[in-house]
N, C-alpha and C. Protein backbone atom coordinates (compact mmCIF):
# COMPACT_ATOMS: atom_id res chain seq x y z
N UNK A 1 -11.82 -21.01 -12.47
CA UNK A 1 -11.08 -22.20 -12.83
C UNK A 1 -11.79 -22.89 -13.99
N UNK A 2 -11.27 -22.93 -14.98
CA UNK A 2 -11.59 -23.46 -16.14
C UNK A 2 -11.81 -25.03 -15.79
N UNK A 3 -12.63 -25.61 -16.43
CA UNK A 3 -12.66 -27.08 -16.02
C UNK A 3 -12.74 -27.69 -17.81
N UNK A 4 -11.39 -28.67 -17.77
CA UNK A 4 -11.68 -29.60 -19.25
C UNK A 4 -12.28 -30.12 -19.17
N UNK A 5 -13.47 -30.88 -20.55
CA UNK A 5 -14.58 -32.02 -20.13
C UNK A 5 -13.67 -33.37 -20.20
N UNK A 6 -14.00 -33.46 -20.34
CA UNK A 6 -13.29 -35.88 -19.84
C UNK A 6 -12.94 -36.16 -21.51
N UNK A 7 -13.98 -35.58 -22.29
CA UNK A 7 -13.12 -36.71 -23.99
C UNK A 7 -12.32 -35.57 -24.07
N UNK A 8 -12.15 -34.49 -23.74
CA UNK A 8 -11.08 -33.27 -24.14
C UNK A 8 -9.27 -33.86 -23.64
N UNK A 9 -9.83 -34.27 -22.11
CA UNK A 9 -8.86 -34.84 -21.11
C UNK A 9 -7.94 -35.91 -21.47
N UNK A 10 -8.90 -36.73 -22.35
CA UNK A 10 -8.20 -38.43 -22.83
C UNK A 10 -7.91 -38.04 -23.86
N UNK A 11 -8.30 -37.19 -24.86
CA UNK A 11 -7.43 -37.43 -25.85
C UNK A 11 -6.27 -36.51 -25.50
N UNK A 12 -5.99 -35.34 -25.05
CA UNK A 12 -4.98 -34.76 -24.53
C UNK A 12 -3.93 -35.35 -24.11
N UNK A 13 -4.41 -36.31 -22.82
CA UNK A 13 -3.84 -37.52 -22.01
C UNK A 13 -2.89 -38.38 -23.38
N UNK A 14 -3.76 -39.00 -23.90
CA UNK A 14 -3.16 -39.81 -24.63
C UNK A 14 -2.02 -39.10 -25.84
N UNK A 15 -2.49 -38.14 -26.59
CA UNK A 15 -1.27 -37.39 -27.37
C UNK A 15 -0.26 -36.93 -26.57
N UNK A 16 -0.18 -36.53 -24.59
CA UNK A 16 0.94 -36.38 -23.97
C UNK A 16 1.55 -37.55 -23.97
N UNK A 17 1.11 -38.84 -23.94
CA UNK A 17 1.49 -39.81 -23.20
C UNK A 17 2.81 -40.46 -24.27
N UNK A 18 1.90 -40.33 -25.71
CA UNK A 18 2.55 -40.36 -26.76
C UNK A 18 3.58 -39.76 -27.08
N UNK A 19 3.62 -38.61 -27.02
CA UNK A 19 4.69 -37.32 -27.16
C UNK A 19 5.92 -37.61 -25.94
N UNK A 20 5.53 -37.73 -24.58
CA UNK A 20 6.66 -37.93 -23.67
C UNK A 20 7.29 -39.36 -24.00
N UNK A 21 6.38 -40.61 -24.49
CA UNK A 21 7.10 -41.75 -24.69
C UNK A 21 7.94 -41.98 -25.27
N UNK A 22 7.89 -40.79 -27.11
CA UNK A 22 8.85 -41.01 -28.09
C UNK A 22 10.16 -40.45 -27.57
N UNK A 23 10.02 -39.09 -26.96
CA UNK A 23 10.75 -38.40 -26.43
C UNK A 23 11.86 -39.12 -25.49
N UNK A 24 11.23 -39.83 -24.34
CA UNK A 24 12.07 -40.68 -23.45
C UNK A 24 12.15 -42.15 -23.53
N UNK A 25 11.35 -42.49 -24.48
CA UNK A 25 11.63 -44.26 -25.46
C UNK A 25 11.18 -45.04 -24.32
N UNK A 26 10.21 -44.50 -23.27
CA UNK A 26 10.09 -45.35 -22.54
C UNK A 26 8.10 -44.89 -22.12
N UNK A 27 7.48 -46.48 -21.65
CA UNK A 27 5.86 -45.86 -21.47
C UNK A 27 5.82 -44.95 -20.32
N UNK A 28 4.58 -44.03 -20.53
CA UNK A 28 4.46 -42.94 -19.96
C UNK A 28 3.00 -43.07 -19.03
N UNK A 29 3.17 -42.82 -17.12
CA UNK A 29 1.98 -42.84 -16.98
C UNK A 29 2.27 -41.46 -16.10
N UNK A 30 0.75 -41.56 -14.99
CA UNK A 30 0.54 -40.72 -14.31
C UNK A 30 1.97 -40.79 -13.47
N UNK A 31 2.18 -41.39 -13.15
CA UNK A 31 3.81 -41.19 -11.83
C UNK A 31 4.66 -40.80 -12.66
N UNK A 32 4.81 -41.19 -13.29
CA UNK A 32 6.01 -40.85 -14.40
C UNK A 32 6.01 -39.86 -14.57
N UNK A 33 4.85 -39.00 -15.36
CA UNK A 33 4.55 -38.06 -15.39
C UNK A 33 4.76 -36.54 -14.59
N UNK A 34 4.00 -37.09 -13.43
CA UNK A 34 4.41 -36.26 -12.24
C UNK A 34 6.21 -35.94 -11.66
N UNK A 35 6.88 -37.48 -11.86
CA UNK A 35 7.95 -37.35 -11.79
C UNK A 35 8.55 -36.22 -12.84
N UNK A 36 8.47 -36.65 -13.96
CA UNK A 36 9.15 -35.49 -15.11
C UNK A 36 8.86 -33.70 -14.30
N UNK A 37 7.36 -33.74 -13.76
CA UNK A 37 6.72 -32.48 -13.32
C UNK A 37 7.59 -32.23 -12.43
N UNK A 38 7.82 -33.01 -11.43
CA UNK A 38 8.89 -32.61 -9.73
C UNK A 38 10.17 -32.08 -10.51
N UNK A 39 10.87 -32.77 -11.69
CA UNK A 39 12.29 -32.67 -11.74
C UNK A 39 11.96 -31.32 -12.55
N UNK A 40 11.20 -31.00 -13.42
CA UNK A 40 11.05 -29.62 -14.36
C UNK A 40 10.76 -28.28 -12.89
N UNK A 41 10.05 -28.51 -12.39
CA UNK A 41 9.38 -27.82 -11.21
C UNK A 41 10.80 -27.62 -10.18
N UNK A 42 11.87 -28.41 -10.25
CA UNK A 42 12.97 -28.11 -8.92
C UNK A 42 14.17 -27.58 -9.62
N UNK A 43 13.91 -27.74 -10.75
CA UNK A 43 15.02 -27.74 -11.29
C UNK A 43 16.15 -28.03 -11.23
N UNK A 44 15.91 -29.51 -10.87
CA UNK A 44 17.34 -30.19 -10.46
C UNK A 44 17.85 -31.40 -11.71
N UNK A 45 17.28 -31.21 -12.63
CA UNK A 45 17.75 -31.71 -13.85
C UNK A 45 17.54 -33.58 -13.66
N UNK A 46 18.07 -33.93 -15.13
CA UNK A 46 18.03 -35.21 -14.77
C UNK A 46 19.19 -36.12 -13.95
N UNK A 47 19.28 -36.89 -13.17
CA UNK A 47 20.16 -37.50 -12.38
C UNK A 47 19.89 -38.48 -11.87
N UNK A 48 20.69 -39.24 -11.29
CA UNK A 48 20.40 -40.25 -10.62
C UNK A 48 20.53 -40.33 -8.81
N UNK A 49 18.38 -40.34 -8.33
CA UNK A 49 17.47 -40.08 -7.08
C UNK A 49 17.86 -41.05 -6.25
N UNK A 50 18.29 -40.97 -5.45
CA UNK A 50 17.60 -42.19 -4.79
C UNK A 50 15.87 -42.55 -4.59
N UNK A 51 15.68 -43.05 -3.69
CA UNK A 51 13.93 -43.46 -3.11
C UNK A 51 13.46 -42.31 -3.23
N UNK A 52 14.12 -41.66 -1.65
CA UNK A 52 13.30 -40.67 -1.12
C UNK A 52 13.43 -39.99 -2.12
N UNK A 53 14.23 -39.39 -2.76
CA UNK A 53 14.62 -38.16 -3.71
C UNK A 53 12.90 -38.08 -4.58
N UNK A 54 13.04 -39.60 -4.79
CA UNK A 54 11.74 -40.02 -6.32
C UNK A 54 10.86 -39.45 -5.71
N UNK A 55 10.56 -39.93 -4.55
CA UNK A 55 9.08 -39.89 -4.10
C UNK A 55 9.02 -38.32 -3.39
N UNK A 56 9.88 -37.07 -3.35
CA UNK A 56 9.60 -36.14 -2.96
C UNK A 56 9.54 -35.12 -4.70
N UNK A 57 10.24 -35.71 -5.69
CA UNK A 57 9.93 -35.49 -6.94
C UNK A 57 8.68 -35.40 -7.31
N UNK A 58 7.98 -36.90 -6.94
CA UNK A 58 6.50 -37.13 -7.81
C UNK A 58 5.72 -36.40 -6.80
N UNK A 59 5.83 -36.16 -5.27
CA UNK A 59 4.81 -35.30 -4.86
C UNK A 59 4.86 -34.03 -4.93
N UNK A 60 6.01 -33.48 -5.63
CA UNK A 60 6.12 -31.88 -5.98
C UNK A 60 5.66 -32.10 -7.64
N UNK A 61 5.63 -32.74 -8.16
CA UNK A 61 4.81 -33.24 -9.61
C UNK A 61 3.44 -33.17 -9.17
N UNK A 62 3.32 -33.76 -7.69
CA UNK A 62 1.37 -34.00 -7.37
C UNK A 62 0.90 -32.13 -7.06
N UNK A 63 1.70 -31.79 -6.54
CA UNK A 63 1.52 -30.94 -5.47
C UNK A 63 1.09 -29.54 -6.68
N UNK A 64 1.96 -29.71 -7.24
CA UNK A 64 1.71 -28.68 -8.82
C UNK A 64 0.85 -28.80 -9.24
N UNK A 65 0.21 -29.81 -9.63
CA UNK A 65 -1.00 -30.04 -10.48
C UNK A 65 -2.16 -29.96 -9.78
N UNK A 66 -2.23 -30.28 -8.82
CA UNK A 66 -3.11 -30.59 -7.21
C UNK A 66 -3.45 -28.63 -7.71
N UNK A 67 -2.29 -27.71 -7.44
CA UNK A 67 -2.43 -26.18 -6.94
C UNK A 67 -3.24 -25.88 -7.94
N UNK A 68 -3.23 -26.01 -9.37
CA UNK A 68 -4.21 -25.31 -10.02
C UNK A 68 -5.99 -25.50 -9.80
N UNK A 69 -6.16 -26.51 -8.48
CA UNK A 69 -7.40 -26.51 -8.44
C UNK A 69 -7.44 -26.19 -6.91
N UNK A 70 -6.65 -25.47 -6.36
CA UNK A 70 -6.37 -24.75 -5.04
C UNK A 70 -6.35 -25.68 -3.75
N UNK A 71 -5.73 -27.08 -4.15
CA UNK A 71 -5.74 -27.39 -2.86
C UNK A 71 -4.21 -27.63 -1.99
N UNK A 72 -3.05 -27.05 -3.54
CA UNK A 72 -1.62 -26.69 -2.86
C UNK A 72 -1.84 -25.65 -3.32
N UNK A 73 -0.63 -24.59 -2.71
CA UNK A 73 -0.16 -23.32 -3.14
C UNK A 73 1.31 -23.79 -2.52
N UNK A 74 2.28 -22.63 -3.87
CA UNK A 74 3.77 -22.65 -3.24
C UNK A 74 4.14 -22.00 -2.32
N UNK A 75 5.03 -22.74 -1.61
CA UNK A 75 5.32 -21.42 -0.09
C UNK A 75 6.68 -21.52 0.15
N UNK A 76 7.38 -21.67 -0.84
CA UNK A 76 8.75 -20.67 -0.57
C UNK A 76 9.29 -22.15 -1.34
N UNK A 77 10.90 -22.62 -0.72
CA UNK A 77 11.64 -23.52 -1.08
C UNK A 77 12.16 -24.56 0.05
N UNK A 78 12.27 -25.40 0.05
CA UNK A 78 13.22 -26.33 0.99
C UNK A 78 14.99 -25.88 0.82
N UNK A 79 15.60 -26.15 2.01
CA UNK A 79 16.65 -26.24 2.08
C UNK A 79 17.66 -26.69 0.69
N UNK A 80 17.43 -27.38 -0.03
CA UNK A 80 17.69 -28.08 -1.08
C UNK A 80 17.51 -27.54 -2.35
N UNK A 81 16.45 -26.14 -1.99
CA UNK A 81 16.02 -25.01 -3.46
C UNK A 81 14.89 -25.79 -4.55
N UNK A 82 14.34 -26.94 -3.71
CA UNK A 82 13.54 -27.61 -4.35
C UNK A 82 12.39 -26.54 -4.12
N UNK A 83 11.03 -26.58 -4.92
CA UNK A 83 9.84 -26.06 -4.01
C UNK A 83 8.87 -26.51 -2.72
N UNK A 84 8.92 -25.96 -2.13
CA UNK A 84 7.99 -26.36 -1.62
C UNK A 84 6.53 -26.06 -1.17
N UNK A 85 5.45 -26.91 -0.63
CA UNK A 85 3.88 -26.66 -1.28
C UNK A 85 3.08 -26.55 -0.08
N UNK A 86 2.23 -25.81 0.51
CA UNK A 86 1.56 -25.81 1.61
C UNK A 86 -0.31 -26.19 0.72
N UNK A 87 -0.62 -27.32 1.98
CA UNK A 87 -1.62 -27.80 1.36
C UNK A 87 -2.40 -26.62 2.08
N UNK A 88 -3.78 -26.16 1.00
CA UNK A 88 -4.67 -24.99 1.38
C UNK A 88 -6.36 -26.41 1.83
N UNK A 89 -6.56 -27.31 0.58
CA UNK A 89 -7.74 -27.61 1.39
C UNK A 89 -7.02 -29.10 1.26
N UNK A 90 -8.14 -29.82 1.90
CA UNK A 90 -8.05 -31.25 2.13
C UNK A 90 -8.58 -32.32 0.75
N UNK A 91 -7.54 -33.28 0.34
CA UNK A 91 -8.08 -33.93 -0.60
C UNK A 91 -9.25 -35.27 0.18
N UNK A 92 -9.10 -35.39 1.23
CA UNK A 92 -9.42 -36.62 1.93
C UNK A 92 -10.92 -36.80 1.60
N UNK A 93 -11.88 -35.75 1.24
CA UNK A 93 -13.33 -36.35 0.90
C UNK A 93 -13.37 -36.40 -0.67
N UNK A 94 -12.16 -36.59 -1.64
CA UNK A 94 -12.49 -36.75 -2.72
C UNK A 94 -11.83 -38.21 -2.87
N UNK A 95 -13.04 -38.86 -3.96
CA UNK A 95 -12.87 -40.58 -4.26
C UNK A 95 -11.67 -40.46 -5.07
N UNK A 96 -11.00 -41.88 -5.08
CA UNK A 96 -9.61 -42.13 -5.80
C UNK A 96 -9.99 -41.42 -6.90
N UNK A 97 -11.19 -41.77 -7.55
CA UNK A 97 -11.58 -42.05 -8.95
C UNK A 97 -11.70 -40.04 -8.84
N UNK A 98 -12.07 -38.87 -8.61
CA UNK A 98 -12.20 -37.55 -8.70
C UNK A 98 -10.64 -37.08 -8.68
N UNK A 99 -9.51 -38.02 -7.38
CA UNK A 99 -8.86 -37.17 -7.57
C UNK A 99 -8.00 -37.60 -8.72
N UNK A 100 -7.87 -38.96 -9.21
CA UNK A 100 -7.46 -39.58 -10.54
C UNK A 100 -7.64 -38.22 -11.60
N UNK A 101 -8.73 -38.03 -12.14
CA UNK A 101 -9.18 -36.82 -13.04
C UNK A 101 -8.74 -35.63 -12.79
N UNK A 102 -8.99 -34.86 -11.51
CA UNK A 102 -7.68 -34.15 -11.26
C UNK A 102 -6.40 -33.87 -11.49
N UNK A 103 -5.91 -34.70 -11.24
CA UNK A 103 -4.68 -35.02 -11.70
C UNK A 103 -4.65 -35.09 -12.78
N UNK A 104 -4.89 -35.84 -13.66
CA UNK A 104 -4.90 -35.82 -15.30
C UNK A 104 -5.07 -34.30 -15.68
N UNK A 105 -6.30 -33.63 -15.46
CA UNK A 105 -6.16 -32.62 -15.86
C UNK A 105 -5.08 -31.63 -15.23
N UNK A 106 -5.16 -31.43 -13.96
CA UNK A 106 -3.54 -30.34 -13.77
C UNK A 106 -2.35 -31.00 -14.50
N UNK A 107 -2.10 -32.20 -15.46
CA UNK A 107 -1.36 -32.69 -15.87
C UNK A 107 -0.88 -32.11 -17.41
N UNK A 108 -2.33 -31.82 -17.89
CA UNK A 108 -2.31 -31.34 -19.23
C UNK A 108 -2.42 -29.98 -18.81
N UNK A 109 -2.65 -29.53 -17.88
CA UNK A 109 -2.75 -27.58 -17.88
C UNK A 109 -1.67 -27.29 -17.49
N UNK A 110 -0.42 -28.27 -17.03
CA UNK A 110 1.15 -28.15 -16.73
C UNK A 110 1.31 -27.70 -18.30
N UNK A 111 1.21 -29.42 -18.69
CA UNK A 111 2.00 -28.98 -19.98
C UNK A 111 1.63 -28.08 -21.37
N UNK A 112 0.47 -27.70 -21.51
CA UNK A 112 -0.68 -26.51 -21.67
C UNK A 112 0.25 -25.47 -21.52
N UNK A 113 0.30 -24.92 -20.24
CA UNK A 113 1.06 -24.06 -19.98
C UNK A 113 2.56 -23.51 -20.01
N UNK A 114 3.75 -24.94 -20.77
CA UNK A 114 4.74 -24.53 -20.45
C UNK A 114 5.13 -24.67 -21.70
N UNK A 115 4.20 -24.98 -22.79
CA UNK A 115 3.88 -25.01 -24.59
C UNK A 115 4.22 -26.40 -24.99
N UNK A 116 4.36 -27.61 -24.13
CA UNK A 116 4.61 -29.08 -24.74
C UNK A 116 3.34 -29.39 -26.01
N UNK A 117 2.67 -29.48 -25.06
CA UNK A 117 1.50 -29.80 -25.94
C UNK A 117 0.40 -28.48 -26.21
């Protein structure tokens, strides 16, 4: 597992943040983010979620980014053809602040990987 260093991360961070803002004219953070990740990842396009819908979006946005450092893997689909993610380890002994960085980075190795940035 490749690991980015932290000024690699922020400036990455920040030219995504930039790039998705012009794109959707609106500011760009980590939820947001993740959200865009759930709806690209289910392929259920853009529409209008309710609650639950959002919040099973942004944790298939978490759950993606989470897997490249092995603590989801995909395990098939929900009823709905969304994906769905079986957690492999436990995030619970890592501080807000580790899994914050985490996240950022499976954020940029999403979009790394799917040629955004």
């Amino acid at each position: 597992m490749m690991i980015i260093d932290e000024q690699t991360i922020n400036s990455k961070w920040r030219y995504l943040q930039a790039k998705l803002s012009t794109q959707f004219g609106a500011d760009i953070d980590t939820v947001n983010t993740l959200y865009l990740i759930g709806i690209q990842e289910s392929g259920a396009g853009f529409d209008k979620y309710s609650k639950d819908e959002k919040t099973s979006l942004i944790t298939i946005g978490n759950n993606k980014v989470m897997s490249y450092f092995g603590y989801y893997r995909q395990a098939g689909t929900e009823e709905n053809g969304w994906p769905a993610y079986k957690q492999i380890e436990s995030t619970e002994n890592l501080s807000q602040e580790k899994k914050d960085v985490l996240i950022m980075e499976g954020i940029i190795r999403y979009f790394i990987e799917i040629e955004y940035i």
